[in-house]
PDB file of N, CA and C in Angstrom:
ATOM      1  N   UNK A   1      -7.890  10.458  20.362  1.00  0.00           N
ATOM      2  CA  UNK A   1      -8.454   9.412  19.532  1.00  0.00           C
ATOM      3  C   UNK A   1      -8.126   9.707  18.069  1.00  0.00           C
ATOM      4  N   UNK A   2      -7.983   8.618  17.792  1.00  0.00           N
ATOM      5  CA  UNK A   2      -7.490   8.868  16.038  1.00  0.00           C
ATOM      6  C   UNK A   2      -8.656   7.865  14.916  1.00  0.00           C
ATOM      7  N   UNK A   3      -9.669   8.602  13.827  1.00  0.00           N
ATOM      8  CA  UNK A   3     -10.446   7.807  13.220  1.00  0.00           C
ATOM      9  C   UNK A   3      -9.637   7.527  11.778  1.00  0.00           C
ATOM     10  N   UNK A   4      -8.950   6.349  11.888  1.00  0.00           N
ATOM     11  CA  UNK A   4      -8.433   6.014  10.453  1.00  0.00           C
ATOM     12  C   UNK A   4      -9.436   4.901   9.397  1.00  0.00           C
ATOM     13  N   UNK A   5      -9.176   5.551   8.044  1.00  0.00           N
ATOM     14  CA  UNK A   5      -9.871   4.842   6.893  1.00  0.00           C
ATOM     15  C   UNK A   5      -8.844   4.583   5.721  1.00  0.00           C
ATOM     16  N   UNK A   6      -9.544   3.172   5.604  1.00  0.00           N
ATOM     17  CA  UNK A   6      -8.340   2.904   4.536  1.00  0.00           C
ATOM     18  C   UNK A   6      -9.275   2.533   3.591  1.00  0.00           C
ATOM     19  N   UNK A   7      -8.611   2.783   2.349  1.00  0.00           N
ATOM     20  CA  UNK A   7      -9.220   2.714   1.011  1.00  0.00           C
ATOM     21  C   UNK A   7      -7.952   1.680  -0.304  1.00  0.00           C
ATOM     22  N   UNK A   8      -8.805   1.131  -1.031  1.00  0.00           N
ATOM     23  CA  UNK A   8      -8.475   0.388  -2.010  1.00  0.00           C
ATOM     24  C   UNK A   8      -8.737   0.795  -3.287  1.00  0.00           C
ATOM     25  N   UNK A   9      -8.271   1.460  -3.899  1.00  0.00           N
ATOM     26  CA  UNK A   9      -8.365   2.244  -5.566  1.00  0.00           C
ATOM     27  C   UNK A   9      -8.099   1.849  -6.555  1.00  0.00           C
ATOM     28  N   UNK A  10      -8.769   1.157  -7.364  1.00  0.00           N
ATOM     29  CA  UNK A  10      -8.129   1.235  -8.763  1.00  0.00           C
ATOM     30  C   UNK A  10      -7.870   2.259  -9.801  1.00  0.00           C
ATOM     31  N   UNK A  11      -7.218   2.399 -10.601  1.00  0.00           N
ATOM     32  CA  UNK A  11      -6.048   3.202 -11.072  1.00  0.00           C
ATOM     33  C   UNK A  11      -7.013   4.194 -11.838  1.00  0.00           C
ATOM     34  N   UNK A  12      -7.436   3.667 -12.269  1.00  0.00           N
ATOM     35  CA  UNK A  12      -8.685   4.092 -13.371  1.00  0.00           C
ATOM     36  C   UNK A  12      -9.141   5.683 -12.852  1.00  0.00           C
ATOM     37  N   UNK A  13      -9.786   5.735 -11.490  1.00  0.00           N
ATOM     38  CA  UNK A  13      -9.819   6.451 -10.500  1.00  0.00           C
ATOM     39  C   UNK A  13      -9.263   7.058  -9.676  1.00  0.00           C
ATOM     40  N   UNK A  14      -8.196   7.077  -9.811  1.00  0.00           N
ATOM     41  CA  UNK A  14      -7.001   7.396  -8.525  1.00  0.00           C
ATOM     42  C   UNK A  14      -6.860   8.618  -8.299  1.00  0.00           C
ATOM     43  N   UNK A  15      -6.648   9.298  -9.625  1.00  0.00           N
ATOM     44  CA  UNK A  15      -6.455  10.878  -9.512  1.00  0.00           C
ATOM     45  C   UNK A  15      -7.372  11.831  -9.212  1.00  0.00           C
ATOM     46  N   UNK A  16      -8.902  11.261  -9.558  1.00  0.00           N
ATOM     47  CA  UNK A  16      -9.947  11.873  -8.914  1.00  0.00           C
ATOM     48  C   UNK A  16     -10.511  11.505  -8.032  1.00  0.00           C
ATOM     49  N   UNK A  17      -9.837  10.625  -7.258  1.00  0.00           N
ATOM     50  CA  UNK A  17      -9.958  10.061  -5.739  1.00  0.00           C
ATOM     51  C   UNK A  17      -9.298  11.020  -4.804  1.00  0.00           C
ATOM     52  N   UNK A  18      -7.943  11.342  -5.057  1.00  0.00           N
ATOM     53  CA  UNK A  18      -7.042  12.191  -4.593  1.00  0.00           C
ATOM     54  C   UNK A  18      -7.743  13.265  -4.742  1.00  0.00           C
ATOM     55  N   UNK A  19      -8.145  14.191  -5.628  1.00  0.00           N
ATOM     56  CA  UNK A  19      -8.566  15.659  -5.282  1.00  0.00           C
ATOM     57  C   UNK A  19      -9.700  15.444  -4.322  1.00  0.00           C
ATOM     58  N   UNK A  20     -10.491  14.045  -4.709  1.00  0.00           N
ATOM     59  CA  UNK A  20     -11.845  14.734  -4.080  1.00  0.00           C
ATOM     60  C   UNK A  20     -11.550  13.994  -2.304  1.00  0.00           C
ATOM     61  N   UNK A  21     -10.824  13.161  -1.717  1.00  0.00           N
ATOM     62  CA  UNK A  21     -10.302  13.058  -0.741  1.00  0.00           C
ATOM     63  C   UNK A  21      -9.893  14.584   0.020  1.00  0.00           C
ATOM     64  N   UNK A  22      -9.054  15.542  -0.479  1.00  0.00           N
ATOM     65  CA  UNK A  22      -8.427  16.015  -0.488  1.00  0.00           C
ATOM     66  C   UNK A  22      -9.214  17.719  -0.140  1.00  0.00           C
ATOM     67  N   UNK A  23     -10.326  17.916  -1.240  1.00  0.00           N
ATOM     68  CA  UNK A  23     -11.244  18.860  -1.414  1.00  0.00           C
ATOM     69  C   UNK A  23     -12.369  19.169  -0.875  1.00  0.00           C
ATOM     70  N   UNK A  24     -12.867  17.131  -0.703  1.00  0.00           N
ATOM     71  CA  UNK A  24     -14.137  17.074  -0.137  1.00  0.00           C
ATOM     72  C   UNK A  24     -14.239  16.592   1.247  1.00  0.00           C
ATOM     73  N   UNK A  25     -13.641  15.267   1.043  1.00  0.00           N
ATOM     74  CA  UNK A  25     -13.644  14.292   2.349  1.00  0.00           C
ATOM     75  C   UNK A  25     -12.880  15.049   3.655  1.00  0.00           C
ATOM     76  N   UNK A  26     -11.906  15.130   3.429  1.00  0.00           N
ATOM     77  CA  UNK A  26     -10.934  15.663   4.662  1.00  0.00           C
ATOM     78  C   UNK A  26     -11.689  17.347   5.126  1.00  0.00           C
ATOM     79  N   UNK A  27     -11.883  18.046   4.376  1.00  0.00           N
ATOM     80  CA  UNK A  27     -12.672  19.129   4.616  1.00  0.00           C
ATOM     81  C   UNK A  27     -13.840  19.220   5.599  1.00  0.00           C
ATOM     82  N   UNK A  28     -14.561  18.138   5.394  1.00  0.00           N
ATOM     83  CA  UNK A  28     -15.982  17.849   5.921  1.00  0.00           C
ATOM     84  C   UNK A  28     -15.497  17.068   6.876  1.00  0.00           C
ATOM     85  N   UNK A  29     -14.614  16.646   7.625  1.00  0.00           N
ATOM     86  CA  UNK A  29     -14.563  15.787   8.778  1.00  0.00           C
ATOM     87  C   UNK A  29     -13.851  17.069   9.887  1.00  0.00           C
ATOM     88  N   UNK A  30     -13.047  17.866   9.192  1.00  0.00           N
ATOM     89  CA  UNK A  30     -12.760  19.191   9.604  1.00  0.00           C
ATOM     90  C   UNK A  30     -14.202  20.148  10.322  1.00  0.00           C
ATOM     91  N   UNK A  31     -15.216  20.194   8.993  1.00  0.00           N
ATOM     92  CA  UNK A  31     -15.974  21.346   9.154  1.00  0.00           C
ATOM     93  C   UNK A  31     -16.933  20.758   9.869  1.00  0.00           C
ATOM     94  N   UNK A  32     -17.682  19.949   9.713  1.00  0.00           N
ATOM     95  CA  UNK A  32     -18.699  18.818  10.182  1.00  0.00           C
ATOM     96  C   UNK A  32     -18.481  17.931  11.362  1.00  0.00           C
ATOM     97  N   UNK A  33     -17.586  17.783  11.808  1.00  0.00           N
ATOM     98  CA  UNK A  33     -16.844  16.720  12.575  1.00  0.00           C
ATOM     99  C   UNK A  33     -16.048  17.593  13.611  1.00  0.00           C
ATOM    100  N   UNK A  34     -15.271  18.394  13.566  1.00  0.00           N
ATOM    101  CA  UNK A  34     -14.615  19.228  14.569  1.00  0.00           C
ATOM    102  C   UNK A  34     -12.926  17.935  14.231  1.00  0.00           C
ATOM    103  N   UNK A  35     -13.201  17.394  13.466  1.00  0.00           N
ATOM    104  CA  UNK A  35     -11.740  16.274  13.511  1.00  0.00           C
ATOM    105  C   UNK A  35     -10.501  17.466  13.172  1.00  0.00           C
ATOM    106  N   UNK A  36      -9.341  16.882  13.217  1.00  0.00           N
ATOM    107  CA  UNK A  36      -8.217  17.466  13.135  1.00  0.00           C
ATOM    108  C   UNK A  36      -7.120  16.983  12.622  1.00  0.00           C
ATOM    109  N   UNK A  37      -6.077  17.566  12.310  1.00  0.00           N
ATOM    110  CA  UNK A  37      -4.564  17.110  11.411  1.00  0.00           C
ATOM    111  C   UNK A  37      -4.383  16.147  10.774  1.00  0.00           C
ATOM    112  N   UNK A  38      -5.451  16.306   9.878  1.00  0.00           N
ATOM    113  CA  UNK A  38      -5.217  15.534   8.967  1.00  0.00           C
ATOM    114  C   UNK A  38      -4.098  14.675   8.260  1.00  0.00           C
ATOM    115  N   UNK A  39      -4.113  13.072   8.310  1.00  0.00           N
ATOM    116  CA  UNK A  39      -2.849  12.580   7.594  1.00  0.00           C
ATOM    117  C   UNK A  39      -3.681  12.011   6.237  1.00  0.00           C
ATOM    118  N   UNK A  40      -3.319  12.277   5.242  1.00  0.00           N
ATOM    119  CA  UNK A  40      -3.466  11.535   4.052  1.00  0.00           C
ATOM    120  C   UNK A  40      -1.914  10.754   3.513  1.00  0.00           C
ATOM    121  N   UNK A  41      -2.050   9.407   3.333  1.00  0.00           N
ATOM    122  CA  UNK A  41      -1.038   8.773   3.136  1.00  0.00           C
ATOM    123  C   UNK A  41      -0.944   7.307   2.129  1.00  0.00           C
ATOM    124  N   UNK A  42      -0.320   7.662   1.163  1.00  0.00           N
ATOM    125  CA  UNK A  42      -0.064   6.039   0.595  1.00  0.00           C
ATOM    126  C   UNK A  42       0.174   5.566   0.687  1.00  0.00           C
ATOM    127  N   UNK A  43       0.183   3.857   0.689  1.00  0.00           N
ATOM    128  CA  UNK A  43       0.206   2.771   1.533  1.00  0.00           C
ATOM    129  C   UNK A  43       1.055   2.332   0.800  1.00  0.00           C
ATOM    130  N   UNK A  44       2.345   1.615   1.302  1.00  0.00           N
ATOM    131  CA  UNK A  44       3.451   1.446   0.079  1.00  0.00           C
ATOM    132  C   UNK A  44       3.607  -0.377  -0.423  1.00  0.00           C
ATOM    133  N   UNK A  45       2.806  -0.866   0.882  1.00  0.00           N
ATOM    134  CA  UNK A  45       2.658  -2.165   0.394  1.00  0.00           C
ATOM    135  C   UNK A  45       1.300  -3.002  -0.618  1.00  0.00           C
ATOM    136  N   UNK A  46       2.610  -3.384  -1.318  1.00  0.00           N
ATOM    137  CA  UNK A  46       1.914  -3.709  -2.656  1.00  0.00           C
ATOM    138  C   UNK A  46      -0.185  -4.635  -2.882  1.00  0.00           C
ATOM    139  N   UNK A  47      -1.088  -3.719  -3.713  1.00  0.00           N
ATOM    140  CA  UNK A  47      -2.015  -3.874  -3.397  1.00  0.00           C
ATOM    141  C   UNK A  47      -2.443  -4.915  -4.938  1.00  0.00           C
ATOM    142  N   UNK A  48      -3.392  -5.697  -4.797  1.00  0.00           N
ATOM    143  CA  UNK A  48      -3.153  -6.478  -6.234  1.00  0.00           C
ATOM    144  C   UNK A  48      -4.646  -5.530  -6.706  1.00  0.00           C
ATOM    145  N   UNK A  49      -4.628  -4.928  -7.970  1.00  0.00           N
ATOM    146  CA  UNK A  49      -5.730  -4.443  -8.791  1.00  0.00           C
ATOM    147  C   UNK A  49      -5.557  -2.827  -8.045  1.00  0.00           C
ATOM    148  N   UNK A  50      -5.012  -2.345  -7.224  1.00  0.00           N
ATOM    149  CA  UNK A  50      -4.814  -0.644  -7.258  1.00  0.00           C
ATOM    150  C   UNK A  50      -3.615  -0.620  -6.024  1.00  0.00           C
ATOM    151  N   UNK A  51      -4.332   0.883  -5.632  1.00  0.00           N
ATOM    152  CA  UNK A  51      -3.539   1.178  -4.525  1.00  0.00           C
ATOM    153  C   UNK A  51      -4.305   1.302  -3.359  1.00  0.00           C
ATOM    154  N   UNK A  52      -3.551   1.529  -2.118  1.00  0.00           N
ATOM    155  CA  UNK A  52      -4.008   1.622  -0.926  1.00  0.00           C
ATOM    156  C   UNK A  52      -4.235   3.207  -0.538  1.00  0.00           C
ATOM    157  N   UNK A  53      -4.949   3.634  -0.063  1.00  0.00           N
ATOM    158  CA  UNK A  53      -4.213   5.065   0.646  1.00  0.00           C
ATOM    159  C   UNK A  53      -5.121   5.042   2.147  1.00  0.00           C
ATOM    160  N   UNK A  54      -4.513   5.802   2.563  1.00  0.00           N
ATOM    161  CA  UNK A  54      -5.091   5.445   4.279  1.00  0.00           C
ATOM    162  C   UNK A  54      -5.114   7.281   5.007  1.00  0.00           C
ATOM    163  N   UNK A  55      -6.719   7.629   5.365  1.00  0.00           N
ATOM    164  CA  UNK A  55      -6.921   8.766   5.789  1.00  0.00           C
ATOM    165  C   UNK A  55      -7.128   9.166   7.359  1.00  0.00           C
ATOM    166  N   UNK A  56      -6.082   9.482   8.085  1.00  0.00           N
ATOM    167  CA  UNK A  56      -6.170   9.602   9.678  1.00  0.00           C
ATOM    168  C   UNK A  56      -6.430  11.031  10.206  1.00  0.00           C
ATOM    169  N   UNK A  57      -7.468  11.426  10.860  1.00  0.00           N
ATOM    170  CA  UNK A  57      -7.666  12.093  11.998  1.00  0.00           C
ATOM    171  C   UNK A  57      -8.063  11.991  13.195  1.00  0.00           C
ATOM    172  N   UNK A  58      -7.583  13.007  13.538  1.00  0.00           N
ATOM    173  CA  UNK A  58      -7.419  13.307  15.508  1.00  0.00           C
ATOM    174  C   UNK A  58      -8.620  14.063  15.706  1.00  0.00           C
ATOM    175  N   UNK A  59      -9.333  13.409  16.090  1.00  0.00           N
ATOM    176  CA  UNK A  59     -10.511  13.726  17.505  1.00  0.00           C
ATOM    177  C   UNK A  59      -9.843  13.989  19.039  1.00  0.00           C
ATOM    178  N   UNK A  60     -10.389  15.236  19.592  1.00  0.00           N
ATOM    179  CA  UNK A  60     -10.457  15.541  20.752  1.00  0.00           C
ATOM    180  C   UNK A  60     -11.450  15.029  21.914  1.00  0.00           C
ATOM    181  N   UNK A  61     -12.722  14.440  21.036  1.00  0.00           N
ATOM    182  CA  UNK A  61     -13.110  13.952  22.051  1.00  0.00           C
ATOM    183  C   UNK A  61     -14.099  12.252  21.444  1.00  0.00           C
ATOM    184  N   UNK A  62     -15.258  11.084  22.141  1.00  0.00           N
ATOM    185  CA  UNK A  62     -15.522  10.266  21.484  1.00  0.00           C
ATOM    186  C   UNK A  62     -16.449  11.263  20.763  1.00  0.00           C
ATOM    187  N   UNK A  63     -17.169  12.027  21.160  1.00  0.00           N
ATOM    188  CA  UNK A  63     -18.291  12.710  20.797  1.00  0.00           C
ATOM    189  C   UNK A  63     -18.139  13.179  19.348  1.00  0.00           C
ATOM    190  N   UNK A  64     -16.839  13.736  19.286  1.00  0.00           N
ATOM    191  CA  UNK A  64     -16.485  14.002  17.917  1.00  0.00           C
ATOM    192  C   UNK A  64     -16.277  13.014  16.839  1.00  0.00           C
ATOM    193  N   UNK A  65     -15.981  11.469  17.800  1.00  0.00           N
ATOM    194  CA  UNK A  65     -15.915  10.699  16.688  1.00  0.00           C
ATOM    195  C   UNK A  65     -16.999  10.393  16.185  1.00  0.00           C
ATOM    196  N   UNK A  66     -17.924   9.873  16.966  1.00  0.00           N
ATOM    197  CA  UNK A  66     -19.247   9.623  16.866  1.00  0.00           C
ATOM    198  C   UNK A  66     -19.826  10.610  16.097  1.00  0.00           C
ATOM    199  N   UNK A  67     -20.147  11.881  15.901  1.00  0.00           N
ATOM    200  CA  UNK A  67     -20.634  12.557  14.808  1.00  0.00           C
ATOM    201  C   UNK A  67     -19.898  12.275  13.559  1.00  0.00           C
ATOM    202  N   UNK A  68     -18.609  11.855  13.646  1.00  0.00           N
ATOM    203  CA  UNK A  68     -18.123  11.323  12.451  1.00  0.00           C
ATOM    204  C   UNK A  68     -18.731  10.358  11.622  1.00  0.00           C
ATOM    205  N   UNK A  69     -18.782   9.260  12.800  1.00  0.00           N
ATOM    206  CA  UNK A  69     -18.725   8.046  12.059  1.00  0.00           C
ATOM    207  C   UNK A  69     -20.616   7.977  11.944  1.00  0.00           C
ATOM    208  N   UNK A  70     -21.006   8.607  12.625  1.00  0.00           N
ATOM    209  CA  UNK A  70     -22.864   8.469  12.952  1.00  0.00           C
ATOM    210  C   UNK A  70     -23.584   9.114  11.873  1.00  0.00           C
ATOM    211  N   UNK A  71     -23.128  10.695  11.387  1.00  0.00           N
ATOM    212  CA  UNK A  71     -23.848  11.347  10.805  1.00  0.00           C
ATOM    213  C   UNK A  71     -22.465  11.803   9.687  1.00  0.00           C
ATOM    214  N   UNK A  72     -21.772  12.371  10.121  1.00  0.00           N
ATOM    215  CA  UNK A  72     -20.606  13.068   8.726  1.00  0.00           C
ATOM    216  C   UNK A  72     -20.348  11.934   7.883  1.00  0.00           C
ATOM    217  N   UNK A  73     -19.314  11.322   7.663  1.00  0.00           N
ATOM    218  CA  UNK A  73     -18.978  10.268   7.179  1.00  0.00           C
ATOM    219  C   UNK A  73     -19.953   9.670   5.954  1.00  0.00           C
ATOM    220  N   UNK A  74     -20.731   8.743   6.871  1.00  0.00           N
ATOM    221  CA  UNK A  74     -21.925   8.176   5.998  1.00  0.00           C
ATOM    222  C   UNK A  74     -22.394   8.620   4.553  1.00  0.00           C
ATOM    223  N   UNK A  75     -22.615  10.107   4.692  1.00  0.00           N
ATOM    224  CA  UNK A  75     -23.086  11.146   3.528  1.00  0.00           C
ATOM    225  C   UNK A  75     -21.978  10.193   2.303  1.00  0.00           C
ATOM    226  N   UNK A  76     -20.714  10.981   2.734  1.00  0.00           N
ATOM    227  CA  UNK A  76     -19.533  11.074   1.993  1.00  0.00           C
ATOM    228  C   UNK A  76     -19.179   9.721   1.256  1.00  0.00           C
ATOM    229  N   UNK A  77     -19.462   8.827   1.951  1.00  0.00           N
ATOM    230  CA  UNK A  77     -19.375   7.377   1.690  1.00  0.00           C
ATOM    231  C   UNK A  77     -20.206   6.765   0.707  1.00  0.00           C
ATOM    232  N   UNK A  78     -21.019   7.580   1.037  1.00  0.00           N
ATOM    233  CA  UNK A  78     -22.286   6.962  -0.078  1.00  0.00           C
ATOM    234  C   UNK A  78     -22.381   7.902  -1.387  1.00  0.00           C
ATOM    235  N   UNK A  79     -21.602   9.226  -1.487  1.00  0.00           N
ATOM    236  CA  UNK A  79     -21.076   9.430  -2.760  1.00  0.00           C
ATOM    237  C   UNK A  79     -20.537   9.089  -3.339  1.00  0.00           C
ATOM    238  N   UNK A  80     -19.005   8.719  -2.645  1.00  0.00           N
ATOM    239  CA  UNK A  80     -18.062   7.743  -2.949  1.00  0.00           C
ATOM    240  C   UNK A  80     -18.682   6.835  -3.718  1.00  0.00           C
ATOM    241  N   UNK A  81     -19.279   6.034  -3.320  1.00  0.00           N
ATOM    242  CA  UNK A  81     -20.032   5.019  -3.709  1.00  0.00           C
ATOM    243  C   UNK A  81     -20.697   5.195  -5.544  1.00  0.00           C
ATOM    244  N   UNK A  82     -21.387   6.108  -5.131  1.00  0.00           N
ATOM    245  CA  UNK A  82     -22.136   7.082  -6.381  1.00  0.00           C
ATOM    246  C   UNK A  82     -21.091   7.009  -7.939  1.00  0.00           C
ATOM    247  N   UNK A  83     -20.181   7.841  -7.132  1.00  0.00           N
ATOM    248  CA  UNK A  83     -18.873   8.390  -7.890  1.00  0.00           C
ATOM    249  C   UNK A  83     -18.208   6.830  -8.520  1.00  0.00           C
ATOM    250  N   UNK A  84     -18.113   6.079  -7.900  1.00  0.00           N
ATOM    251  CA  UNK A  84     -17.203   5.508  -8.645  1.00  0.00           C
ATOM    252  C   UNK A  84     -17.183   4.032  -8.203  1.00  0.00           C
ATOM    253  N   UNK A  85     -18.288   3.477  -7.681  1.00  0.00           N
ATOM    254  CA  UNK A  85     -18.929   2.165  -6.968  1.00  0.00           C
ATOM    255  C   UNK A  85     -17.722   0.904  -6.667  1.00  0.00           C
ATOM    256  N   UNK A  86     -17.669  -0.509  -7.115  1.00  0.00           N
ATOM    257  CA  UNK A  86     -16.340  -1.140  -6.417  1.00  0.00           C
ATOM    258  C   UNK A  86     -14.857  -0.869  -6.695  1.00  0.00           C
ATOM    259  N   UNK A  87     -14.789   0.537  -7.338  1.00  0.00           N
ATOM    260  CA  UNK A  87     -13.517   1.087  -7.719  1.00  0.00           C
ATOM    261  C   UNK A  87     -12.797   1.862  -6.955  1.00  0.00           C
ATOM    262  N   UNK A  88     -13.653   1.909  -5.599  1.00  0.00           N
ATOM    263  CA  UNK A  88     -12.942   2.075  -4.251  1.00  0.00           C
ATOM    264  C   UNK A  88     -13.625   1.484  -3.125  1.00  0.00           C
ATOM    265  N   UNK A  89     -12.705   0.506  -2.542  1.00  0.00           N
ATOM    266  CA  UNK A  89     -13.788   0.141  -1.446  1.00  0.00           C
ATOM    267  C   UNK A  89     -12.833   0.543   0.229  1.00  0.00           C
ATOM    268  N   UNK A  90     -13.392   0.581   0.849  1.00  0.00           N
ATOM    269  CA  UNK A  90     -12.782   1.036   2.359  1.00  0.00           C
ATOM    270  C   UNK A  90     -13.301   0.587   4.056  1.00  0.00           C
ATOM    271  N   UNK A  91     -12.435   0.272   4.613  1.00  0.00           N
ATOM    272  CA  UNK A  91     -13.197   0.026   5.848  1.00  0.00           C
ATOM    273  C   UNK A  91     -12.520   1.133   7.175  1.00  0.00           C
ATOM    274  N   UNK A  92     -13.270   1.487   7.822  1.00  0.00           N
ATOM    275  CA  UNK A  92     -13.065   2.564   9.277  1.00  0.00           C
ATOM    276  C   UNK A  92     -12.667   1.933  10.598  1.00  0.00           C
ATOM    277  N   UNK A  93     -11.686   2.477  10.893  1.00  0.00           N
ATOM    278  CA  UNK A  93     -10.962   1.995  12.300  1.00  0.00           C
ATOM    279  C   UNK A  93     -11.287   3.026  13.584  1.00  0.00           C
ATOM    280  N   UNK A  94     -11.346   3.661  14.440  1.00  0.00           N
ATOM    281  CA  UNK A  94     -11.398   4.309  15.421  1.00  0.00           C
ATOM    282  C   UNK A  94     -10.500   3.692  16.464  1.00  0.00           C
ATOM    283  N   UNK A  95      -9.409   4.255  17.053  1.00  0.00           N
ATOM    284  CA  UNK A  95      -8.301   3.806  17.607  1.00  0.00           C
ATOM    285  C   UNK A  95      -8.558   5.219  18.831  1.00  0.00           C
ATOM    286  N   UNK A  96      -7.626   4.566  19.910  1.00  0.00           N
ATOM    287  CA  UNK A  96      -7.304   5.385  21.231  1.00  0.00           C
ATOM    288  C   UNK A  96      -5.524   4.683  21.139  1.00  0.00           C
ATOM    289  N   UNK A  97      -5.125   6.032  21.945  1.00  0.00           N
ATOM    290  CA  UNK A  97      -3.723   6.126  22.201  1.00  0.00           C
ATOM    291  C   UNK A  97      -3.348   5.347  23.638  1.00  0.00           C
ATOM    292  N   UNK A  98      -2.465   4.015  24.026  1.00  0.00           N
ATOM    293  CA  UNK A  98      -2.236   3.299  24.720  1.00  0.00           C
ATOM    294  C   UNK A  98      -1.779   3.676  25.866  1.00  0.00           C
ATOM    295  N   UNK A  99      -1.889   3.964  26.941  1.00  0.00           N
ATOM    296  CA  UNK A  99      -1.366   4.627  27.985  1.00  0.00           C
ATOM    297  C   UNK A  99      -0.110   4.030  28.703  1.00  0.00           C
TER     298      UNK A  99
END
């Protein structure tokens, strides 16, 4: 299973979006979450008022997603929020691999 999030940034913010993505977010879905291999990636199609970037990890199991999206996550989101309010906004996908 793969839990992807995509985010919308304006510029203003971008660079301290990136560390704290990077420092905070992806860390805690690691430590908190049991998630795995992390992809952090920029979205190359053109966004009007910022950029895109899009954060994917691999869960081993739903259980793991579900502490993601139930209890880890949430926290983080609502700092986000804190940090830097409609100057990033994002929505969460949870995907399975097609057999």
């Amino acid at each position: 299973m793969v839990v992807n999030t995509t985010f919308h940034v304006e510029p203003s913010v971008e660079t301290e979006f990136i560390d704290w993505i990077r420092c905070e977010y992806i860390t805690a879905a690691e430590t908190r979450a049991h998630l795995h291999t992390p992809l952090f990636m920029r979205i190359l199609t053109p966004m009007e008022g910022g950029t895109g970037y899009a954060v994917q990890l691999q869960a081993d199991s739903k259980a793991d997603v579900d502490t993601w999206l139930e209890s880890a996550q949430p926290p983080l989101l609502s700092e986000m929020a804190r940090k830097w309010g409609k100057k990033v906004m994002f929505f969460t996908t949870s995907m399975e691999k097609v057999k």
